[in-house]
Protein backbone atom coordinates (compact mmCIF):
# COMPACT_ATOMS: atom_id res chain seq x y z
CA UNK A 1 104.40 93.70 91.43
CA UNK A 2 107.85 95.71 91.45
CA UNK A 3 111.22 93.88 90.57
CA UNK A 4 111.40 93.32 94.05
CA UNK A 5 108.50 91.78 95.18
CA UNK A 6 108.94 89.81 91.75
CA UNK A 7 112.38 88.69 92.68
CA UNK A 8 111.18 87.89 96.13
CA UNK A 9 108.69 85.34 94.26
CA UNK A 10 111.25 83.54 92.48
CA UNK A 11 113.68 83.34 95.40
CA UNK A 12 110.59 81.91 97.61
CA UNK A 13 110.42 78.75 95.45
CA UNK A 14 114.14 78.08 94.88
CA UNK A 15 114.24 78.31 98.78
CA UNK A 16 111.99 75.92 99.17
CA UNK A 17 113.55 73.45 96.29
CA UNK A 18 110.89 74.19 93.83
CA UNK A 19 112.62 72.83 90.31
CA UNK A 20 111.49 75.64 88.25
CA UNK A 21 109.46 73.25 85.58
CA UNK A 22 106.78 73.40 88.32
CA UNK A 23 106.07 76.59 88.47
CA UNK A 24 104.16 79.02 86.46
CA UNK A 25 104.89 82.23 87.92
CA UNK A 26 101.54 84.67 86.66
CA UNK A 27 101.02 88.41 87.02
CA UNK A 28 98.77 90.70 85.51
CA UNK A 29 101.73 93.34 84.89
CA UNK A 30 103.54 92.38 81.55
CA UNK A 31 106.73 94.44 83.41
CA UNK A 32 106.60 90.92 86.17
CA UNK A 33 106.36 88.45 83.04
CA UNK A 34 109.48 90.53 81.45
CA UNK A 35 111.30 90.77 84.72
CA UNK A 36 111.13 86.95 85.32
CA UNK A 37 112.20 86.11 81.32
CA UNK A 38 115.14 88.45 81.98
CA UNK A 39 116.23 88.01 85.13
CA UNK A 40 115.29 84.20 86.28
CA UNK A 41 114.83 82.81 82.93
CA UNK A 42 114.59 79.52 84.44
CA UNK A 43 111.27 80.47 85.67
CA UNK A 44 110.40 83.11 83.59
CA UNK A 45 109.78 80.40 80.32
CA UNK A 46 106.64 79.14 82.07
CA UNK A 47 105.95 82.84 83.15
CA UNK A 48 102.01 83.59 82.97
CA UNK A 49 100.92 86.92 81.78
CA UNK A 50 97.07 87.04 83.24
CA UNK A 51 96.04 89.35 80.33
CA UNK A 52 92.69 90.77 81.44
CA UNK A 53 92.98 94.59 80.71
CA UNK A 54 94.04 94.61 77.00
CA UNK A 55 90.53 93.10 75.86
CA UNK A 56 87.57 95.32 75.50
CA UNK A 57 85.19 97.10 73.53
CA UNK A 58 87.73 98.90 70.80
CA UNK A 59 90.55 96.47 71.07
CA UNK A 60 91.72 94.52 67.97
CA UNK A 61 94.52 92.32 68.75
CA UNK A 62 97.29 92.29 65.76
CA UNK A 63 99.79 89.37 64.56
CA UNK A 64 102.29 91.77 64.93
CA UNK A 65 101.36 93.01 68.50
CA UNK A 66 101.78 88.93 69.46
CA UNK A 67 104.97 88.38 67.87
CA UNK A 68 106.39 91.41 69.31
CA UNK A 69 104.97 89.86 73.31
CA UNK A 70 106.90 86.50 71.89
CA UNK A 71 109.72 88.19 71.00
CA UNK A 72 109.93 89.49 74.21
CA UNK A 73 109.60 86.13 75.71
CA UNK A 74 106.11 85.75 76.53
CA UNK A 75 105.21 82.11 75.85
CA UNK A 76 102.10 81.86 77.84
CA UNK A 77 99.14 84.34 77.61
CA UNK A 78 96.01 83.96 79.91
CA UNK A 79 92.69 86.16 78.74
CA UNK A 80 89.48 85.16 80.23
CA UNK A 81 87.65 82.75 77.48
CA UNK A 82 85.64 85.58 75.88
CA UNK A 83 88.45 86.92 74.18
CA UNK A 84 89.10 83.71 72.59
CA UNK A 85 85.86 83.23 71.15
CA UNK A 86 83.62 84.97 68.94
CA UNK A 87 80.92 84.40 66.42
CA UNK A 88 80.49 83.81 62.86
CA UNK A 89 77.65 82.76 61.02
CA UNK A 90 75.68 82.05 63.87
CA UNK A 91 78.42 79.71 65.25
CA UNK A 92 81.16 80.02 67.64
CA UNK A 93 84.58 80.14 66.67
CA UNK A 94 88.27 80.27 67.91
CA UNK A 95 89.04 84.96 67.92
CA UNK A 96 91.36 86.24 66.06
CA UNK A 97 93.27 86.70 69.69
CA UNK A 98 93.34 83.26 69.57
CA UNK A 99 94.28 82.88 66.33
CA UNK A 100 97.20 85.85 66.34
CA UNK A 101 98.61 84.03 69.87
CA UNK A 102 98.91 80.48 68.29
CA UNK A 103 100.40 81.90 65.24
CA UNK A 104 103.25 83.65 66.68
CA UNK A 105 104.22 80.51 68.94
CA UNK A 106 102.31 82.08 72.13
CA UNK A 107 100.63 79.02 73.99
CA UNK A 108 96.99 80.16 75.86
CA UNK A 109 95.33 79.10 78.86
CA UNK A 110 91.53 80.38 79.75
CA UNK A 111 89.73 81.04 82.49
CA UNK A 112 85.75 81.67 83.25
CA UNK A 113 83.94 78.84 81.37
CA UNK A 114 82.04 78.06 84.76
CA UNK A 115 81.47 81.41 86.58
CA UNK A 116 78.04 82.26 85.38
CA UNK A 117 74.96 80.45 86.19
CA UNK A 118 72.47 78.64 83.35
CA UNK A 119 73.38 79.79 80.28
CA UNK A 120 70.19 80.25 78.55
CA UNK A 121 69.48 83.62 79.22
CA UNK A 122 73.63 83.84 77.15
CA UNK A 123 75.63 83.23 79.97
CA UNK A 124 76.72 86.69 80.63
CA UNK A 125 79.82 89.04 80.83
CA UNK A 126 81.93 85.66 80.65
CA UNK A 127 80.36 85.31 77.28
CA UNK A 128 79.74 88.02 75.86
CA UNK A 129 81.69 88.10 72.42
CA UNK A 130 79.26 84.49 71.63
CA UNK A 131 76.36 85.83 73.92
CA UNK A 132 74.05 85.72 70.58
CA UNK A 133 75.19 82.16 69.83
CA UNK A 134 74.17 81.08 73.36
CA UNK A 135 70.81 79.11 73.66
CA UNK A 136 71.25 76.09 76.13
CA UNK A 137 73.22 75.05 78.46
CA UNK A 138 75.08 72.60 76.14
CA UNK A 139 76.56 75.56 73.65
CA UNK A 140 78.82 75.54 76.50
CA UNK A 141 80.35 72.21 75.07
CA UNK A 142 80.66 74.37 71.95
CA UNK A 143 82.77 76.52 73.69
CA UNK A 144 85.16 74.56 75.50
């Protein structure tokens, strides 16, 4: 989204009377979550930043990479659930994503936990940091 388009987003909902508590503005571009803490504050402490690209095979997350998001004023971070799981010991556990977020004051929300079928063949790309702690159908109370 460019400042524009962003700005355009904002000015949609306060046209329409939209209190800004009731809105979660989300983008996948970290520049739309800034814009919207900068410039429409109001909205932009409830902004959502959809963080799908940052997670893959050679990505370690760092406490200091989180506090620097919240000290830009990210609050809310949104990976899909794989990257806030993984495995220890045979058993799944909260990632050190997860972990790093909480503990510089970033809240999470997750998405995925239903979009692959039966989950005893381990559930898929959805899963796959706690594919090898998948047997049943049930582990997926584990993960939630």
């Amino acid at each position: 989204m460019t400042e524009l388009i962003a700005q355009k987003l904002v000015e949609e909902y306060k046209d329409a009377g939209v209190a800004p508590n009731d809105v979660y503005p989300q983008s996948f571009s970290l520049d739309d979550v800034l814009y919207w803490v900068d410039q429409e504050p109001e909205f932009g402490k409830q902004a959502v930043y959809l963080d799908v690209w940052t997670y893959g095979p050679d990505f370690r997350s760092s406490l200091e990479d989180m506090q620097e998001l919240a000290k830009q004023g990210v609050r809310i971070l949104v990976p899909p659930i794989y990257v806030l799981l993984d495995v220890e010991g045979g058993d799944i556990v909260t990632s050190a994503y997860a972990r790093q977020a909480r503990q510089a004051g970033i809240d999470l929300i997750t998405w995925t936990l239903e979009r692959s079928g039966p989950l005893t063949g381990g559930g898929g790309y959805y899963y796959q940091t706690v594919k090898e702690a998948i047997i049943n159908d049930g582990d997926v109370m584990h993960m939630l």
